[in-house]
PDB file of N, CA and C in Angstrom:
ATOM      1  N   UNK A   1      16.316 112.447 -47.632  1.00  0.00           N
ATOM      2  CA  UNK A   1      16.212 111.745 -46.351  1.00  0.00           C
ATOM      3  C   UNK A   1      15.696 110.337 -46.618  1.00  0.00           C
ATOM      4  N   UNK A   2      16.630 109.333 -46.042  1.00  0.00           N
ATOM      5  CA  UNK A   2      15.926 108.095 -46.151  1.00  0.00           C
ATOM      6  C   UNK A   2      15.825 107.442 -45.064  1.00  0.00           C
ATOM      7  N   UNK A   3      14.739 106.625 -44.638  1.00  0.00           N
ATOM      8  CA  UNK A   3      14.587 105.478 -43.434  1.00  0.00           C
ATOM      9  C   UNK A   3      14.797 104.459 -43.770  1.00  0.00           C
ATOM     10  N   UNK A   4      15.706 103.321 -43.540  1.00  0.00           N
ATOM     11  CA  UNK A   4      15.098 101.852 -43.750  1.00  0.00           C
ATOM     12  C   UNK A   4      15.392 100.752 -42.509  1.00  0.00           C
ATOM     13  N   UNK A   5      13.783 100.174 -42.786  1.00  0.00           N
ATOM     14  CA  UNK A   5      13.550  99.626 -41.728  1.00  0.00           C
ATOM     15  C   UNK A   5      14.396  98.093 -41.895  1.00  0.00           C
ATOM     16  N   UNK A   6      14.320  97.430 -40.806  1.00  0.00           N
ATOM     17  CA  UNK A   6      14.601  96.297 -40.893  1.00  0.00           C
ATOM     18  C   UNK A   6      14.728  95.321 -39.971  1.00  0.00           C
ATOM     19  N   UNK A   7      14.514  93.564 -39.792  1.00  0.00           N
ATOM     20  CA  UNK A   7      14.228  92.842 -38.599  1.00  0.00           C
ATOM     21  C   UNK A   7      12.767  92.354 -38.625  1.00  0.00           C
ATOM     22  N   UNK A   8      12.401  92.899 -39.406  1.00  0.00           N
ATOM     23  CA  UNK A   8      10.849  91.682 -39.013  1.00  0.00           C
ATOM     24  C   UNK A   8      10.908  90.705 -39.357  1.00  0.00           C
ATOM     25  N   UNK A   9       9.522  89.883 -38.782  1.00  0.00           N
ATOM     26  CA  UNK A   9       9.695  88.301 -39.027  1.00  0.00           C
ATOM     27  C   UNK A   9       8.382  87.732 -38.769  1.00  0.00           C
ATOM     28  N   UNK A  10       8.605  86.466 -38.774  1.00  0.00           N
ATOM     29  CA  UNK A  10       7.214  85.277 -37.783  1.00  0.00           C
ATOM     30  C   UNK A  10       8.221  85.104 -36.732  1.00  0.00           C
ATOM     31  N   UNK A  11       7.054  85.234 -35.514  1.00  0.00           N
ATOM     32  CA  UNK A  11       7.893  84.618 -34.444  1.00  0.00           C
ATOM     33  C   UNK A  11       6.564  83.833 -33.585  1.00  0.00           C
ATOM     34  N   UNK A  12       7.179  82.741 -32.685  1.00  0.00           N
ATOM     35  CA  UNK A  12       5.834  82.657 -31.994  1.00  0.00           C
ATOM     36  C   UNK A  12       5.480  83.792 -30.654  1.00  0.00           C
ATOM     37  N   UNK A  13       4.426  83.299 -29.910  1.00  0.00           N
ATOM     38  CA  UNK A  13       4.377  84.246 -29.185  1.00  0.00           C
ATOM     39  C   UNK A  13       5.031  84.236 -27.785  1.00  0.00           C
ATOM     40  N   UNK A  14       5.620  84.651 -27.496  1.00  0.00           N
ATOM     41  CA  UNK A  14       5.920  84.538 -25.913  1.00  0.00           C
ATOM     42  C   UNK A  14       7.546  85.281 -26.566  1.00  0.00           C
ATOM     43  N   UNK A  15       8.189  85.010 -27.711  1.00  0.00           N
ATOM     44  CA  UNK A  15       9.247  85.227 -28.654  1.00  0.00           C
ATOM     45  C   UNK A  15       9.631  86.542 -28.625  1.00  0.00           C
ATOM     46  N   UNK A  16      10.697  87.271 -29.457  1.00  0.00           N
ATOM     47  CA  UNK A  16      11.515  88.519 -29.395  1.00  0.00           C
ATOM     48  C   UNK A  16      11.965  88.736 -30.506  1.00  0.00           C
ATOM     49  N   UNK A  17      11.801  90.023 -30.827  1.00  0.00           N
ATOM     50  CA  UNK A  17      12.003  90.481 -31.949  1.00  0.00           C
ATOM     51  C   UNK A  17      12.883  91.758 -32.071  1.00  0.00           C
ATOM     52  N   UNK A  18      13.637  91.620 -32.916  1.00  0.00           N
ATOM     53  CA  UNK A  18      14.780  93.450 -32.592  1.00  0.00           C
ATOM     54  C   UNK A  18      14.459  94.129 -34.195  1.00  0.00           C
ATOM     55  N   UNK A  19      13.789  95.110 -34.191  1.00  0.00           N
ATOM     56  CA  UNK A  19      14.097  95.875 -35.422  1.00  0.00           C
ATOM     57  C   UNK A  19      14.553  97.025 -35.157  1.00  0.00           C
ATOM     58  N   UNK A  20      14.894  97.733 -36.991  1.00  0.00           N
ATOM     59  CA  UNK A  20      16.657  98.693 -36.626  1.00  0.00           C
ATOM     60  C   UNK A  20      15.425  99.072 -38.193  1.00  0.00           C
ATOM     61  N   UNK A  21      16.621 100.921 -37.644  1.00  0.00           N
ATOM     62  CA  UNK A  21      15.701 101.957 -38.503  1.00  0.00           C
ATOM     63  C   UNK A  21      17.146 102.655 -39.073  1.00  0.00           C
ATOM     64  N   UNK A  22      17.555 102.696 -39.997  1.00  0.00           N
ATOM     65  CA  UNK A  22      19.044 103.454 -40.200  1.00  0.00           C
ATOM     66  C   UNK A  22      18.380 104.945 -41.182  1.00  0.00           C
ATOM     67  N   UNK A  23      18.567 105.712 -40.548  1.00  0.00           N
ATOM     68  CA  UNK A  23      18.301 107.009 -41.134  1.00  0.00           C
ATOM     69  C   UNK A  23      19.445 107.842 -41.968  1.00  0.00           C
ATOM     70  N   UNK A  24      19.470 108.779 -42.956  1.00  0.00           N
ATOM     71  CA  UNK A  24      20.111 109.022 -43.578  1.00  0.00           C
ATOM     72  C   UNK A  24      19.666 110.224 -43.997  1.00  0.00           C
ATOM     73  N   UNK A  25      20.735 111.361 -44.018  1.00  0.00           N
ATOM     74  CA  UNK A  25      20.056 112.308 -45.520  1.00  0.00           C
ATOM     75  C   UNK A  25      19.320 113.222 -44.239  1.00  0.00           C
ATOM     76  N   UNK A  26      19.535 113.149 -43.169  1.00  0.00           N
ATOM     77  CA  UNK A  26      19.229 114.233 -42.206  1.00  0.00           C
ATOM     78  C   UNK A  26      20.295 113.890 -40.753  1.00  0.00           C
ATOM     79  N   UNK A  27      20.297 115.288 -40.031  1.00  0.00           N
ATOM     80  CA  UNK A  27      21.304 115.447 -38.480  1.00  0.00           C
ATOM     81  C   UNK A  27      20.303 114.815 -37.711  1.00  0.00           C
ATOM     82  N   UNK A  28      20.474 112.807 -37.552  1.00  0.00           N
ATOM     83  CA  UNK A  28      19.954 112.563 -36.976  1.00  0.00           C
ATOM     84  C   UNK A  28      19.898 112.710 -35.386  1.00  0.00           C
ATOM     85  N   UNK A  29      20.977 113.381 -34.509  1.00  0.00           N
ATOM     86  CA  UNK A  29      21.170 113.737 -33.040  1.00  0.00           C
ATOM     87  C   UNK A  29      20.369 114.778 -32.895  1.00  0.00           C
ATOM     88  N   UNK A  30      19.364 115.460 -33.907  1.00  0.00           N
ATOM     89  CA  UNK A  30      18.329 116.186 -33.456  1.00  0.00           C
ATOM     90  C   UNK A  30      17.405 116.090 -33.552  1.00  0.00           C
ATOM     91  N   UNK A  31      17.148 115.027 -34.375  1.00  0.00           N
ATOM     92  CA  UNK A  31      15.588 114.910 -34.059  1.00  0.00           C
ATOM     93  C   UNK A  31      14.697 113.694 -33.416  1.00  0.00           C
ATOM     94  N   UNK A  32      13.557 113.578 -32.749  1.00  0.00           N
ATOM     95  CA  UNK A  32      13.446 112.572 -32.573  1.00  0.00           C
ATOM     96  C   UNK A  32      12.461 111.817 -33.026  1.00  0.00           C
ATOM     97  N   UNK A  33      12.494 110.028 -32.818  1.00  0.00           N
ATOM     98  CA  UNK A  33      12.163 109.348 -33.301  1.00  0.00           C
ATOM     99  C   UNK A  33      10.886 108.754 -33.229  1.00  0.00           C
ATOM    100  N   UNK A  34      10.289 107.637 -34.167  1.00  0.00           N
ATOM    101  CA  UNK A  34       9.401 107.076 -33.258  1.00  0.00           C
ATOM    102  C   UNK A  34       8.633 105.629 -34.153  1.00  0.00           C
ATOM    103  N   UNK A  35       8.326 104.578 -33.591  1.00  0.00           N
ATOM    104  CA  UNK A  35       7.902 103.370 -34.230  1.00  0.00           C
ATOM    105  C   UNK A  35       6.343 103.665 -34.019  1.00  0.00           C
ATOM    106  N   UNK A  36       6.023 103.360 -35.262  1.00  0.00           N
ATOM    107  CA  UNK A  36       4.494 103.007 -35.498  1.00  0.00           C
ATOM    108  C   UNK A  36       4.268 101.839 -35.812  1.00  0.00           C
ATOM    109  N   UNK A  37       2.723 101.272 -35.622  1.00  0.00           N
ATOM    110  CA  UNK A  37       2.139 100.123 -36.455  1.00  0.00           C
ATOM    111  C   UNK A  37       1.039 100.143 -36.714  1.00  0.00           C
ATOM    112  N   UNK A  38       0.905  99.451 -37.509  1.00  0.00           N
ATOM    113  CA  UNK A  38      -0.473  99.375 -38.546  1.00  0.00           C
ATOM    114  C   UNK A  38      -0.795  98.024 -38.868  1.00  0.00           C
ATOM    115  N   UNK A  39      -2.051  97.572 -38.325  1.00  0.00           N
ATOM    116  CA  UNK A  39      -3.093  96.004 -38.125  1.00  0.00           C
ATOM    117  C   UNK A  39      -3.787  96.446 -39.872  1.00  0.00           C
ATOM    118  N   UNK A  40      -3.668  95.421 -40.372  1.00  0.00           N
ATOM    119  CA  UNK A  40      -5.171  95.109 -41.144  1.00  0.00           C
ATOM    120  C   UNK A  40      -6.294  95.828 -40.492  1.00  0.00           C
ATOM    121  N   UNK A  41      -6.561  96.833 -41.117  1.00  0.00           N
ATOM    122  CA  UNK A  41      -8.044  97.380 -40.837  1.00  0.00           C
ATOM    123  C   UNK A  41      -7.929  98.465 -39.467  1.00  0.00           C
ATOM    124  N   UNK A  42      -6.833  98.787 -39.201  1.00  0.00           N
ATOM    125  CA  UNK A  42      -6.784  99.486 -38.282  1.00  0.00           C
ATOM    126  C   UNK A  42      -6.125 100.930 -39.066  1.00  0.00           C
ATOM    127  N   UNK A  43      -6.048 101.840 -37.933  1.00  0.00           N
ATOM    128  CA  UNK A  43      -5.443 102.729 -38.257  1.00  0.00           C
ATOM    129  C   UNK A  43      -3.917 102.625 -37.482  1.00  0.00           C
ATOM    130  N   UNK A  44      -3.017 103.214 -38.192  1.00  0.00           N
ATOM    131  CA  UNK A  44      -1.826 103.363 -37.617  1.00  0.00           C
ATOM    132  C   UNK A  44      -1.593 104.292 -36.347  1.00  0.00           C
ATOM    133  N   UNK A  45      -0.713 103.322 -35.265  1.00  0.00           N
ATOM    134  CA  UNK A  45      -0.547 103.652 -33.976  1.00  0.00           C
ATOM    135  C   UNK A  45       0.481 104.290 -33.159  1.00  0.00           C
ATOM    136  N   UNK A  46       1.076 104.964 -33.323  1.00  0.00           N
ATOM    137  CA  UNK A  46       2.300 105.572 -32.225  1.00  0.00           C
ATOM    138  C   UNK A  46       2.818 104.562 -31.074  1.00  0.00           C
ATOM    139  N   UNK A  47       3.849 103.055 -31.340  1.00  0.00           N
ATOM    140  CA  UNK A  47       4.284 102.333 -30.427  1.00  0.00           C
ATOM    141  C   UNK A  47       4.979 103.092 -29.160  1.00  0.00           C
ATOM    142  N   UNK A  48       5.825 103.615 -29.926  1.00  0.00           N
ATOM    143  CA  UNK A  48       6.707 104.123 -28.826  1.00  0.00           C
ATOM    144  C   UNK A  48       7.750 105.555 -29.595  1.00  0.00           C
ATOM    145  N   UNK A  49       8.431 106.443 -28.823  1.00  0.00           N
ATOM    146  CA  UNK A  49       9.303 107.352 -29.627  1.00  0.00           C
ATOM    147  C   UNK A  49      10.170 107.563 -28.504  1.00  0.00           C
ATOM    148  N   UNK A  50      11.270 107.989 -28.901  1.00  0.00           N
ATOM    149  CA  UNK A  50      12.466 108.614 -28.249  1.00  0.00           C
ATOM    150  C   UNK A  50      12.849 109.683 -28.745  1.00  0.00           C
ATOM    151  N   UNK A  51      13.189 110.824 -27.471  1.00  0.00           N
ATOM    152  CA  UNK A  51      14.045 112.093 -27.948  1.00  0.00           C
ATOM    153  C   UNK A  51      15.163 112.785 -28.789  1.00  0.00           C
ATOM    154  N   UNK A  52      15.428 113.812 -29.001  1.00  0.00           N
ATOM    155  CA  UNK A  52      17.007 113.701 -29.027  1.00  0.00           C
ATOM    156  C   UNK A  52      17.603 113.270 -27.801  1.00  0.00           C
ATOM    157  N   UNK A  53      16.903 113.712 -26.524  1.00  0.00           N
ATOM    158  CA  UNK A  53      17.391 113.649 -25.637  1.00  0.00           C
ATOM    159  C   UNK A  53      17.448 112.264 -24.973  1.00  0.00           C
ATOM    160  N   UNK A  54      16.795 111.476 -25.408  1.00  0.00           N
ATOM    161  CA  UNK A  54      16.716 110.245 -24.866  1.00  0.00           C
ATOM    162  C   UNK A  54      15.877 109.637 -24.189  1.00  0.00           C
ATOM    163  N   UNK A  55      14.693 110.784 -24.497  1.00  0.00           N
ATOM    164  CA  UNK A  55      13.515 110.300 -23.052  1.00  0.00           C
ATOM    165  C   UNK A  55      12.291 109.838 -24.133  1.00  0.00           C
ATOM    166  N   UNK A  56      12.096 108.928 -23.514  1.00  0.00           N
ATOM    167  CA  UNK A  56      11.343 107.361 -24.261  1.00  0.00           C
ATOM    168  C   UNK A  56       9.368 107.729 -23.816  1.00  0.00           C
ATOM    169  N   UNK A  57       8.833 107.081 -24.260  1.00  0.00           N
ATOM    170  CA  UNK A  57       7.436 106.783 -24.253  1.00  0.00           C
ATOM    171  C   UNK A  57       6.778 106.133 -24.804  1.00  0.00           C
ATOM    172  N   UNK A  58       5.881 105.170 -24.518  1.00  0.00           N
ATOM    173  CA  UNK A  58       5.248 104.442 -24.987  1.00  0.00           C
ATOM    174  C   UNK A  58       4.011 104.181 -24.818  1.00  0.00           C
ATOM    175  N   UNK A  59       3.192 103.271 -25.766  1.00  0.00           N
ATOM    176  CA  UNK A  59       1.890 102.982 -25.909  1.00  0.00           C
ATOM    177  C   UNK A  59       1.615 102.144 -24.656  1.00  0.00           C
ATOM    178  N   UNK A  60       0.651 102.329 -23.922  1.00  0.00           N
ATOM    179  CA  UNK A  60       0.062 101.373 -22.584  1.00  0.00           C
ATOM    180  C   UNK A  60       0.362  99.941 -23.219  1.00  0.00           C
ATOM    181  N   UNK A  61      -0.048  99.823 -24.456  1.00  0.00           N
ATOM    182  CA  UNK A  61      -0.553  98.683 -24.945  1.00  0.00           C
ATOM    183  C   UNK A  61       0.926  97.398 -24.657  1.00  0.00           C
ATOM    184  N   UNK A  62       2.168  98.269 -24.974  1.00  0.00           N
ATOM    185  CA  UNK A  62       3.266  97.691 -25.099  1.00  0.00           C
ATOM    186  C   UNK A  62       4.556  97.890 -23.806  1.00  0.00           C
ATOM    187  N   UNK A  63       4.015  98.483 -22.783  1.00  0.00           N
ATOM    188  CA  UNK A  63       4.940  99.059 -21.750  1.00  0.00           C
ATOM    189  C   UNK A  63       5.014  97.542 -20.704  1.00  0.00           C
ATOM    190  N   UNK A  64       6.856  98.044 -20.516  1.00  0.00           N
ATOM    191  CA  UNK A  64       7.414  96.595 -20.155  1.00  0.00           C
ATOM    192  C   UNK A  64       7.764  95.495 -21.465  1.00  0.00           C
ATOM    193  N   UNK A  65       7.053  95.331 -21.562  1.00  0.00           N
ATOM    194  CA  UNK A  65       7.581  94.627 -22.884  1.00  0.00           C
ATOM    195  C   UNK A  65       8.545  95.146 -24.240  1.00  0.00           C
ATOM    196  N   UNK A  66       8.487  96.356 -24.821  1.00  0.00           N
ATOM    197  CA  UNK A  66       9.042  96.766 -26.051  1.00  0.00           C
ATOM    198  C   UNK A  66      10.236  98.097 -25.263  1.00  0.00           C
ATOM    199  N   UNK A  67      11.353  97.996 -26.037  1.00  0.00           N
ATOM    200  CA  UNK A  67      12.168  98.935 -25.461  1.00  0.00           C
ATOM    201  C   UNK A  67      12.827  99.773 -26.955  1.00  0.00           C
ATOM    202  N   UNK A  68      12.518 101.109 -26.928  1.00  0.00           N
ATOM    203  CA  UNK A  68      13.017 101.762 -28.029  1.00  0.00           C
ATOM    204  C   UNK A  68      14.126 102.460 -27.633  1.00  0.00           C
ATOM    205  N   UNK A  69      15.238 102.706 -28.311  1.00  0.00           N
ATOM    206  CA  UNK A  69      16.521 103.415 -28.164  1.00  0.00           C
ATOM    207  C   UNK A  69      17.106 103.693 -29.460  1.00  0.00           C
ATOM    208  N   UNK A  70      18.316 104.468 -29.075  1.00  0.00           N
ATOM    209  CA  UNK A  70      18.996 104.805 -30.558  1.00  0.00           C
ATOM    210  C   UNK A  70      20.301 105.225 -30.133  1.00  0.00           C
ATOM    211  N   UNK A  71      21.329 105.073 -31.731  1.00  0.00           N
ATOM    212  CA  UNK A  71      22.701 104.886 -31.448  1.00  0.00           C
ATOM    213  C   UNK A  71      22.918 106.229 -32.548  1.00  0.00           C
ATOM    214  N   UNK A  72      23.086 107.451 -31.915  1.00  0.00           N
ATOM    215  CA  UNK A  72      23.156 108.484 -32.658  1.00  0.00           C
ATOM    216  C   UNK A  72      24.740 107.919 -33.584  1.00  0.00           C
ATOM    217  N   UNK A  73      25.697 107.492 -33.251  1.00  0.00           N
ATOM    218  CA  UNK A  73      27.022 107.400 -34.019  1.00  0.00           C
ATOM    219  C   UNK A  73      26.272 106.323 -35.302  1.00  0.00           C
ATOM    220  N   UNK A  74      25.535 106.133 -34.929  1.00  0.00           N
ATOM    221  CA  UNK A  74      24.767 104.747 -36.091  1.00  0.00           C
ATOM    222  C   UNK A  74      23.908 105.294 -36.908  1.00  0.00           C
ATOM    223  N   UNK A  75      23.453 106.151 -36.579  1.00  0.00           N
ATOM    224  CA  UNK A  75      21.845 107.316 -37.447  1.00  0.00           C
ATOM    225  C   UNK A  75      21.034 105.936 -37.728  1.00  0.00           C
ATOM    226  N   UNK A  76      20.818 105.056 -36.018  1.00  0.00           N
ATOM    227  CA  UNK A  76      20.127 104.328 -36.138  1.00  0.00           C
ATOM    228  C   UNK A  76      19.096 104.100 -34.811  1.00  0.00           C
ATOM    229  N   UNK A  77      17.842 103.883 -35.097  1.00  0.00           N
ATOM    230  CA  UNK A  77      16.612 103.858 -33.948  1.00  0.00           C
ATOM    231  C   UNK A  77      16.179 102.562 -33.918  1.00  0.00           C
ATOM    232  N   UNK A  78      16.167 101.437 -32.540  1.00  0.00           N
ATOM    233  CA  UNK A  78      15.537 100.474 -32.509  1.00  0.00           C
ATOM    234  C   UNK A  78      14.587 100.347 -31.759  1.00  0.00           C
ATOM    235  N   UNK A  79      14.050  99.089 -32.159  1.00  0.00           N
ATOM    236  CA  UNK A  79      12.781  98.903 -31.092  1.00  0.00           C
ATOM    237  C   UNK A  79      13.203  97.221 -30.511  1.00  0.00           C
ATOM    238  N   UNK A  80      13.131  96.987 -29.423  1.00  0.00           N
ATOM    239  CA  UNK A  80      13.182  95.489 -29.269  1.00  0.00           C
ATOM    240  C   UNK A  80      12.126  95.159 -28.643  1.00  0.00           C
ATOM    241  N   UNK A  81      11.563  94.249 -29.038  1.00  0.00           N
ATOM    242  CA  UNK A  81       9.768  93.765 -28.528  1.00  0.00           C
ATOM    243  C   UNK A  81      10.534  92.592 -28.242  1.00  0.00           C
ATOM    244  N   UNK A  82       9.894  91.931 -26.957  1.00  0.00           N
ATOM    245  CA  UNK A  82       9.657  90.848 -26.273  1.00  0.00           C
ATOM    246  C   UNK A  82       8.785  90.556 -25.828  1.00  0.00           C
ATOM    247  N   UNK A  83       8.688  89.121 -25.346  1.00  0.00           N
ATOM    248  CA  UNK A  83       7.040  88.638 -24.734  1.00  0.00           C
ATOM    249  C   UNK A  83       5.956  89.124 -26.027  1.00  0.00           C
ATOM    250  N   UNK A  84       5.989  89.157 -26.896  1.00  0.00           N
ATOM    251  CA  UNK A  84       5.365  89.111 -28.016  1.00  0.00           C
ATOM    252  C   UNK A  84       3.975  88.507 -28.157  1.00  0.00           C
ATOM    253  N   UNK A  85       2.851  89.090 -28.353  1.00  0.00           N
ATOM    254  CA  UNK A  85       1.743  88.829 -28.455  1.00  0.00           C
ATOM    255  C   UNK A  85       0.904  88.842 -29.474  1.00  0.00           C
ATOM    256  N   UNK A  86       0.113  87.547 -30.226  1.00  0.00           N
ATOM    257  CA  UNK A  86      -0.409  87.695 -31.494  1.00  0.00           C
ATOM    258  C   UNK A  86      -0.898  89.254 -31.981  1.00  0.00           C
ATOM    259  N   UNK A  87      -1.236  89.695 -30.940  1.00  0.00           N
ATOM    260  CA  UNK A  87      -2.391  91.233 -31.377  1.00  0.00           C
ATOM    261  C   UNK A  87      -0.800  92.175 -31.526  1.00  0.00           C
ATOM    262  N   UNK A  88       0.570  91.490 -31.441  1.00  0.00           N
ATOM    263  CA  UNK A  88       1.519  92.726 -31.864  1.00  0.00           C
ATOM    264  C   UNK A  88       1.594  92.965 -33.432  1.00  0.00           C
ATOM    265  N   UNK A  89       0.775  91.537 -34.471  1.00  0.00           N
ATOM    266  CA  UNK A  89       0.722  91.474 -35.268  1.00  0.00           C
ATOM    267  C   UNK A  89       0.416  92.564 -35.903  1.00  0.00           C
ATOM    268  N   UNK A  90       1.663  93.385 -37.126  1.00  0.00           N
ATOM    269  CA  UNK A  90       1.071  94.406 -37.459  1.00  0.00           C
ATOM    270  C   UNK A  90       2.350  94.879 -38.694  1.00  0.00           C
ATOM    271  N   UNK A  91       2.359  95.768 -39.852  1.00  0.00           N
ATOM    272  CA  UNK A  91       3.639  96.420 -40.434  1.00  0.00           C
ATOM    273  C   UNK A  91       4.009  97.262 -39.175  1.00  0.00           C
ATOM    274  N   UNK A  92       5.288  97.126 -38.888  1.00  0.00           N
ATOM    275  CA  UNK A  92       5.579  98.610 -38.445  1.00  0.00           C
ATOM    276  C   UNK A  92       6.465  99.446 -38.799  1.00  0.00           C
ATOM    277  N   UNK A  93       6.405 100.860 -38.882  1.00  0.00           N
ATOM    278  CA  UNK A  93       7.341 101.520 -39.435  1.00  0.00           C
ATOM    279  C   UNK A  93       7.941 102.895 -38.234  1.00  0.00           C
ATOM    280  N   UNK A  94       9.442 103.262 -39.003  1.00  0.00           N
ATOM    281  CA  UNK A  94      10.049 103.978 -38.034  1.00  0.00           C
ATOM    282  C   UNK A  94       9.343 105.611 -38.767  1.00  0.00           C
ATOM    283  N   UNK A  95       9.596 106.460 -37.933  1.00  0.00           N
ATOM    284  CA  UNK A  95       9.387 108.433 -38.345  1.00  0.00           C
ATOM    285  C   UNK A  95      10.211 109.064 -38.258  1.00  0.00           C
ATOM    286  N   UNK A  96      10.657 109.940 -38.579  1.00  0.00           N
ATOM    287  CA  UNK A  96      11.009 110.970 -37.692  1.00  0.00           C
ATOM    288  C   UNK A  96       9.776 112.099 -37.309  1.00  0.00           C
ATOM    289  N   UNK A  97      10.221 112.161 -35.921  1.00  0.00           N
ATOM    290  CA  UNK A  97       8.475 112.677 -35.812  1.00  0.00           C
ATOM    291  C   UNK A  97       8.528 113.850 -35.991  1.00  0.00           C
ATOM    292  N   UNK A  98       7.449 114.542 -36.393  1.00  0.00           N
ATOM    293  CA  UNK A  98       6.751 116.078 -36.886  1.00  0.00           C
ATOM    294  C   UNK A  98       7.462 116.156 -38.046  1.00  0.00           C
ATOM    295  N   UNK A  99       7.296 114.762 -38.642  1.00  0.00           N
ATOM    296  CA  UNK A  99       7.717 115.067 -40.407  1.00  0.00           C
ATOM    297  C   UNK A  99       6.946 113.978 -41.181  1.00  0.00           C
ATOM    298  N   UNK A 100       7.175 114.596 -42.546  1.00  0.00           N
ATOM    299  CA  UNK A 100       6.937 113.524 -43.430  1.00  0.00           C
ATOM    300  C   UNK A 100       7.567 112.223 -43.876  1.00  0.00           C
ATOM    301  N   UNK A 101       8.563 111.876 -42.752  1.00  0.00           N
ATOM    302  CA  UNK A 101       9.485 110.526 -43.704  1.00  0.00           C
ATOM    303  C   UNK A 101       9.516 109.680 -42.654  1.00  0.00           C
ATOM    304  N   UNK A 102       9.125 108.716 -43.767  1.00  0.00           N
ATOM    305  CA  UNK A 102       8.632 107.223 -43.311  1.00  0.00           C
ATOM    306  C   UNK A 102      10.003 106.085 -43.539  1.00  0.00           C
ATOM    307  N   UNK A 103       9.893 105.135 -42.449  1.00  0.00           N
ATOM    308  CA  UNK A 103      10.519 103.881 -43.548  1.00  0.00           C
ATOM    309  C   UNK A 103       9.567 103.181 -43.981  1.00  0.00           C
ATOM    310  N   UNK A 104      10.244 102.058 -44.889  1.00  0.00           N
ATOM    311  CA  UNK A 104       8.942 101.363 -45.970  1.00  0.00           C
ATOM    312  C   UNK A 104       8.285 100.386 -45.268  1.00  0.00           C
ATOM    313  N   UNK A 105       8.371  99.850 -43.899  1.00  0.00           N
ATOM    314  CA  UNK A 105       7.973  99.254 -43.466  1.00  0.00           C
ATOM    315  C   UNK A 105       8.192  98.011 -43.074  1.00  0.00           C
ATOM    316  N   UNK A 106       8.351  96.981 -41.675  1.00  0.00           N
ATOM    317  CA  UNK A 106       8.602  95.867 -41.703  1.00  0.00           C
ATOM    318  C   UNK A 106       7.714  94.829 -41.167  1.00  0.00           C
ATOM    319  N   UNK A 107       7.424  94.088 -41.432  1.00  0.00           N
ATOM    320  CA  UNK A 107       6.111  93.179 -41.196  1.00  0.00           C
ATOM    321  C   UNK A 107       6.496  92.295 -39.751  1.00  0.00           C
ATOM    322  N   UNK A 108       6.028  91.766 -38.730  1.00  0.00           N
ATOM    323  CA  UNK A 108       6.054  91.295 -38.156  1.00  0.00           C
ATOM    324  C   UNK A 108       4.736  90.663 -37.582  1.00  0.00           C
ATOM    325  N   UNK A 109       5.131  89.169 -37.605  1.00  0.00           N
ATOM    326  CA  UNK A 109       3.860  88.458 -37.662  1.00  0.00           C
ATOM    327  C   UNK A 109       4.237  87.521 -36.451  1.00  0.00           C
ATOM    328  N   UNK A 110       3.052  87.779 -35.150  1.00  0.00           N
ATOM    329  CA  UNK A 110       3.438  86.846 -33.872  1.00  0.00           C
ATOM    330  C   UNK A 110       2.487  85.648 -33.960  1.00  0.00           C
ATOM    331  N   UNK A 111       2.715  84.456 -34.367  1.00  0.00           N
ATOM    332  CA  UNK A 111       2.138  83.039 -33.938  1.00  0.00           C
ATOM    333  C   UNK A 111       1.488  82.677 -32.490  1.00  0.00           C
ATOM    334  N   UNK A 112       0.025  82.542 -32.238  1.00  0.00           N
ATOM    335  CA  UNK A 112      -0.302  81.972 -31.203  1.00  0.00           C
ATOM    336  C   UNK A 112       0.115  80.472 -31.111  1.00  0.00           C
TER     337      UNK A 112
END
């Protein structure tokens, strides 16, 4: 099973960002997904996840602003953050959740 992430960047803040998770090496239409991030010195956070079924949730921290979805014909999961805020500063990585596999991570760094 592989994840790889991809789409991070510097952006400033108020800015938009799209990252893409292409999964592999598992029946991705069953399981579901989910973006994490991780601050310097923090612990890693549960942004947001989606179902197989399609039903979404997210962190207070990021609601309205970040929209996660996925293109099962793609065995791919995105996240699109907008209105971007220095404190989104963080790696983030995709799951499949209630497992062990990670992607390697993509950095995204928001400019005040």
């Amino acid at each position: 099973v592989q994840l790889q992430a991809s789409g991070g960047g510097l952006v400033q803040a108020g800015g938009s960002l799209r990252l893409s998770c292409a999964v592999s090496g598992i029946s991705f239409s069953v399981v579901d997904m989910g973006w994490y991030r991780q601050a310097p010195g923090k612990q890693r956070e549960l942004v947001a996840r989606i179902t197989r079924g399609h039903i979404t949730n997210y962190a207070d921290s990021v609601k309205g602003r970040f929209t996660i979805s996925r293109d099962n014909a793609m065995n791919t999961v995105y996240l699109q953050m907008n209105d971007l805020k220095p404190e989104d500063t963080a790696v983030y990585y995709c799951n499949i959740m209630r497992s062990g596999y990670w992607g390697q991570g993509t950095q995204v760094t928001v400019s005040s």
